[in-house]
Protein backbone atom coordinates (compact mmCIF):
# COMPACT_ATOMS: atom_id res chain seq x y z
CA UNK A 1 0.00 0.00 0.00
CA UNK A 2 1.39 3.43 -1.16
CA UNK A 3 2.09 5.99 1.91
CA UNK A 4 0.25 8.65 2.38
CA UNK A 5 2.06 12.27 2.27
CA UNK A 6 1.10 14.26 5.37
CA UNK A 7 -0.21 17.67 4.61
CA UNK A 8 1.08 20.77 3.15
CA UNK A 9 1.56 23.33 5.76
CA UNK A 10 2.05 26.84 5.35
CA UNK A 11 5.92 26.27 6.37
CA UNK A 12 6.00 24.02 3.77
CA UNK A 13 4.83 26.43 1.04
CA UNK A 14 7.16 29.45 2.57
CA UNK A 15 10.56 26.94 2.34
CA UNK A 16 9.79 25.47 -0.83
CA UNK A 17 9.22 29.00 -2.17
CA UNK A 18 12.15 30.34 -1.12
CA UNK A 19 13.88 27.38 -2.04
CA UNK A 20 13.22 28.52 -5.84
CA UNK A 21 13.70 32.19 -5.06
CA UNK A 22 17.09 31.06 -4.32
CA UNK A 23 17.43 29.46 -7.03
CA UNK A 24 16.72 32.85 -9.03
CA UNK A 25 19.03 34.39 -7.42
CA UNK A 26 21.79 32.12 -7.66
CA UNK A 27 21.37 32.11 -11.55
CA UNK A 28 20.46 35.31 -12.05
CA UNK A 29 24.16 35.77 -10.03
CA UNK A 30 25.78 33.99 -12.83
CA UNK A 31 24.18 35.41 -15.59
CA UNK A 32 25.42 38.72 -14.62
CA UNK A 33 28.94 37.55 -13.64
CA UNK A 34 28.79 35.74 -17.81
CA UNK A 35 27.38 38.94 -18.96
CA UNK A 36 29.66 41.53 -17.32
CA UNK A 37 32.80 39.85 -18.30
CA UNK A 38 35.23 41.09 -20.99
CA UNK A 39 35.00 36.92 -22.68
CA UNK A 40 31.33 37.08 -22.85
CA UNK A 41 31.91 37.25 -26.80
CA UNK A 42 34.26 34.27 -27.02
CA UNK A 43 37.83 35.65 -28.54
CA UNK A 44 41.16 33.88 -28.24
CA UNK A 45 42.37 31.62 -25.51
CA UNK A 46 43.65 34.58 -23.85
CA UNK A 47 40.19 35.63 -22.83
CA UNK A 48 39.45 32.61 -21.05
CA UNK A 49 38.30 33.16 -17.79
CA UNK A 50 38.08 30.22 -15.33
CA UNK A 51 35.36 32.19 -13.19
CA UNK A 52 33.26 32.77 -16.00
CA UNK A 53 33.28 29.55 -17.06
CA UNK A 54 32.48 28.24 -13.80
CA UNK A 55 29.48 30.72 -13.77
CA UNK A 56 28.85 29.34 -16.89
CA UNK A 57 28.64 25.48 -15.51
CA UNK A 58 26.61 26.22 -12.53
CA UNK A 59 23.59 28.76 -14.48
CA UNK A 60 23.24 25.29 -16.78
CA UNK A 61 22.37 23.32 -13.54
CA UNK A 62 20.03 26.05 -11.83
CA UNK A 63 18.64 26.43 -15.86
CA UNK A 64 18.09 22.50 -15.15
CA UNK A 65 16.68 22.83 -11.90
CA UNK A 66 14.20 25.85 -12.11
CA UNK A 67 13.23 24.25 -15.03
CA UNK A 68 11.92 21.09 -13.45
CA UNK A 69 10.44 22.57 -10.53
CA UNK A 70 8.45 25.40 -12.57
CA UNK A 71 7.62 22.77 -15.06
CA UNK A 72 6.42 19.62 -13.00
CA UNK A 73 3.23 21.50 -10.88
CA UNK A 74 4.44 19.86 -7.55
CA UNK A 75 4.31 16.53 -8.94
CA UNK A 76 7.35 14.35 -7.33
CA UNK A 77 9.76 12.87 -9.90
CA UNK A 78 12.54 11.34 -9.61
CA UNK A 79 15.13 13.38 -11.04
CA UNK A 80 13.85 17.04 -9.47
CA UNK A 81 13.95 18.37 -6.38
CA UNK A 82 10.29 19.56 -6.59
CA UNK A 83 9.47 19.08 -2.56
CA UNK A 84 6.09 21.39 -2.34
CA UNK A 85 2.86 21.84 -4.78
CA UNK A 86 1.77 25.81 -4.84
CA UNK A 87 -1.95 25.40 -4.88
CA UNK A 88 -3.55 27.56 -7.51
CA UNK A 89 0.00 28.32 -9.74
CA UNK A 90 -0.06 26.78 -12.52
CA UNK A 91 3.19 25.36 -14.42
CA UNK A 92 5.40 27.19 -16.25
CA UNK A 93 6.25 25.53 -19.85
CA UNK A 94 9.53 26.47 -21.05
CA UNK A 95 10.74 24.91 -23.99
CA UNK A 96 14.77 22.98 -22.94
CA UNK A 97 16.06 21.28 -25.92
CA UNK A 98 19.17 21.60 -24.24
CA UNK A 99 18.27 19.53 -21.12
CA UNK A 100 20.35 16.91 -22.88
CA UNK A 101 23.20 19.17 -23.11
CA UNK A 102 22.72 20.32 -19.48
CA UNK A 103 22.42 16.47 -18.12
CA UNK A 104 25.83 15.24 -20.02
CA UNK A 105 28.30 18.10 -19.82
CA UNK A 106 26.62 19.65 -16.24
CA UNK A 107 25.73 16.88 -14.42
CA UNK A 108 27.52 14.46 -15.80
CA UNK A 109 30.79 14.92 -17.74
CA UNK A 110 29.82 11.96 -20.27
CA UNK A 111 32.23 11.23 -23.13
CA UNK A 112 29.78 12.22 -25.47
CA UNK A 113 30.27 16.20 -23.77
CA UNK A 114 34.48 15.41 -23.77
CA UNK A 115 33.81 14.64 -27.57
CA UNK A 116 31.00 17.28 -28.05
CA UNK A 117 28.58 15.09 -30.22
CA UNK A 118 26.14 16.95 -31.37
CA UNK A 119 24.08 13.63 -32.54
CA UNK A 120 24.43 12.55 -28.50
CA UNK A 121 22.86 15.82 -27.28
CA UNK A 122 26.12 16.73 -25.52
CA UNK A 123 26.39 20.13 -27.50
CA UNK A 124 27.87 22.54 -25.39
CA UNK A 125 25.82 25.92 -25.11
CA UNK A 126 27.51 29.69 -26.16
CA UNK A 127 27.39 31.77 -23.56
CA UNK A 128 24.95 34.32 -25.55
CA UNK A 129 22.71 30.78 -25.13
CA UNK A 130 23.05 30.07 -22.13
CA UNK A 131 22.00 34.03 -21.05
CA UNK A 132 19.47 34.07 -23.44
CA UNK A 133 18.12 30.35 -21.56
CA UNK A 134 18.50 32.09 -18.58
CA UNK A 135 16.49 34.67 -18.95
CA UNK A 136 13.39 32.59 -20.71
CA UNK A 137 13.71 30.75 -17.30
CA UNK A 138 13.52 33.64 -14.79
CA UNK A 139 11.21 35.14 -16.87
CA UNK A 140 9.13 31.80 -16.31
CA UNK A 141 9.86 32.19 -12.64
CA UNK A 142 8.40 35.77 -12.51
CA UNK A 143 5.40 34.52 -13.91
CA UNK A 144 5.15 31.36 -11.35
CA UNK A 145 6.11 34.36 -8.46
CA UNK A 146 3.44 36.67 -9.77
CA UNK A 147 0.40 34.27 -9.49
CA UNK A 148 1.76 32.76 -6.39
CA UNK A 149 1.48 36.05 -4.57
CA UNK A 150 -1.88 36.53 -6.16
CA UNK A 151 -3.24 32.91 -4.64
CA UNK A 152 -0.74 31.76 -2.14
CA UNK A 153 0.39 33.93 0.95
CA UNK A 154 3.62 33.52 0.83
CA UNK A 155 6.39 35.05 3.56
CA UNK A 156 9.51 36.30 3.36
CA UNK A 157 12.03 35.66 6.07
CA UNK A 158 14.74 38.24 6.20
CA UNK A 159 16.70 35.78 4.02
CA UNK A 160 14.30 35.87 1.41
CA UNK A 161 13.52 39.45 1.21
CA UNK A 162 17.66 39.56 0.45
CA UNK A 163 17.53 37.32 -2.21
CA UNK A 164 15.18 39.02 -3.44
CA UNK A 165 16.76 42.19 -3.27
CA UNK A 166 19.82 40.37 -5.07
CA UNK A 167 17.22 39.13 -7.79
CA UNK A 168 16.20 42.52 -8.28
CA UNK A 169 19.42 44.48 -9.00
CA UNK A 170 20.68 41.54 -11.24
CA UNK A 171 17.52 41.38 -13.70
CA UNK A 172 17.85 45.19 -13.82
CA UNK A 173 21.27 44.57 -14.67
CA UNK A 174 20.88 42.13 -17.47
CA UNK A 175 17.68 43.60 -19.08
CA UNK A 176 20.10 46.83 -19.36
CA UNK A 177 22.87 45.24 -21.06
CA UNK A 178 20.37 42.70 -22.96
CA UNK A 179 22.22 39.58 -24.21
């Protein structure tokens, strides 16, 4: 016989929210740091920056992870880390043809990503792609935020309310310098 889940509580909703406003601002972090640098247009090996390119690696697994919990409507699965359904939000579908690509060379570090195979779905992403991703995805998460607030009340803890702050300044940032 299957186990019952106990309740959602109103803790529940407030950490699992937060959880994915973290998430925004973690990537939206990243983005910026891509954006700002001087190797965001790809030049010679002399532009290579190892911080970027870390930034790089970890917006492709928050792209990954927002996407799965904005996308799944609270339904458990067993490669998200969806942990709470927000009653009355309804998914956000954002197209990831790249989830391949973020799975292989992200999570990973197949042979097919070493090789970059194309045909294997290990294709690694530009960094103008992997901005313009990232922004299709916090856009989806502004959407998901929006109606939340509308039909879930949802608290801020002083943590929150600074990644949110964080959030805010970033997108500002981007949307000014545009991809």
């Amino acid at each position: 016989m299957k186990k019952k889940s106990p309740p959602v509580t109103k803790r529940d909703i407030n950490g699992g929210f937060r959880r994915i406003l973290y998430d925004a601002m973690v990537l939206s972090a990243s983005l910026r740091y891509i954006r700002e640098s001087r190797s965001y247009r790809r030049g010679g090996a002399s532009r290579v920056d190892g911080y970027v390119e870390a930034q790089t690696t970890n917006a492709l697994i928050q792209i990954r992870s927002m996407i799965d919990f904005l996308g799944c409507h609270g339904q458990i699965r067993g490669d998200t880390m969806t942990i709470v359904q927000f009653f009355g939000c309804s998914k956000q579908s954002i197209a990831f043809p790249e989830r391949d690509a973020a799975n292989k060379y992200a999570a990973h570090k197949s042979w097919d990503a070493v090789s970059k195979d194309a045909n294997a779905g290990a294709r690694q992403l530009s960094k103008r792609e992997i901005i313009e991703l990232g922004m299709r995805v916090l856009d989806g998460f502004d959407r998901f935020r929006t109606e939340c607030m509308k039909e879930t009340k949802i608290t801020h803890n002083r943590h929150a309310k600074r990644y949110e702050e964080i959030l805010q300044e970033n997108m500002s940032e981007l949307k000014r310098l545009g991809a």
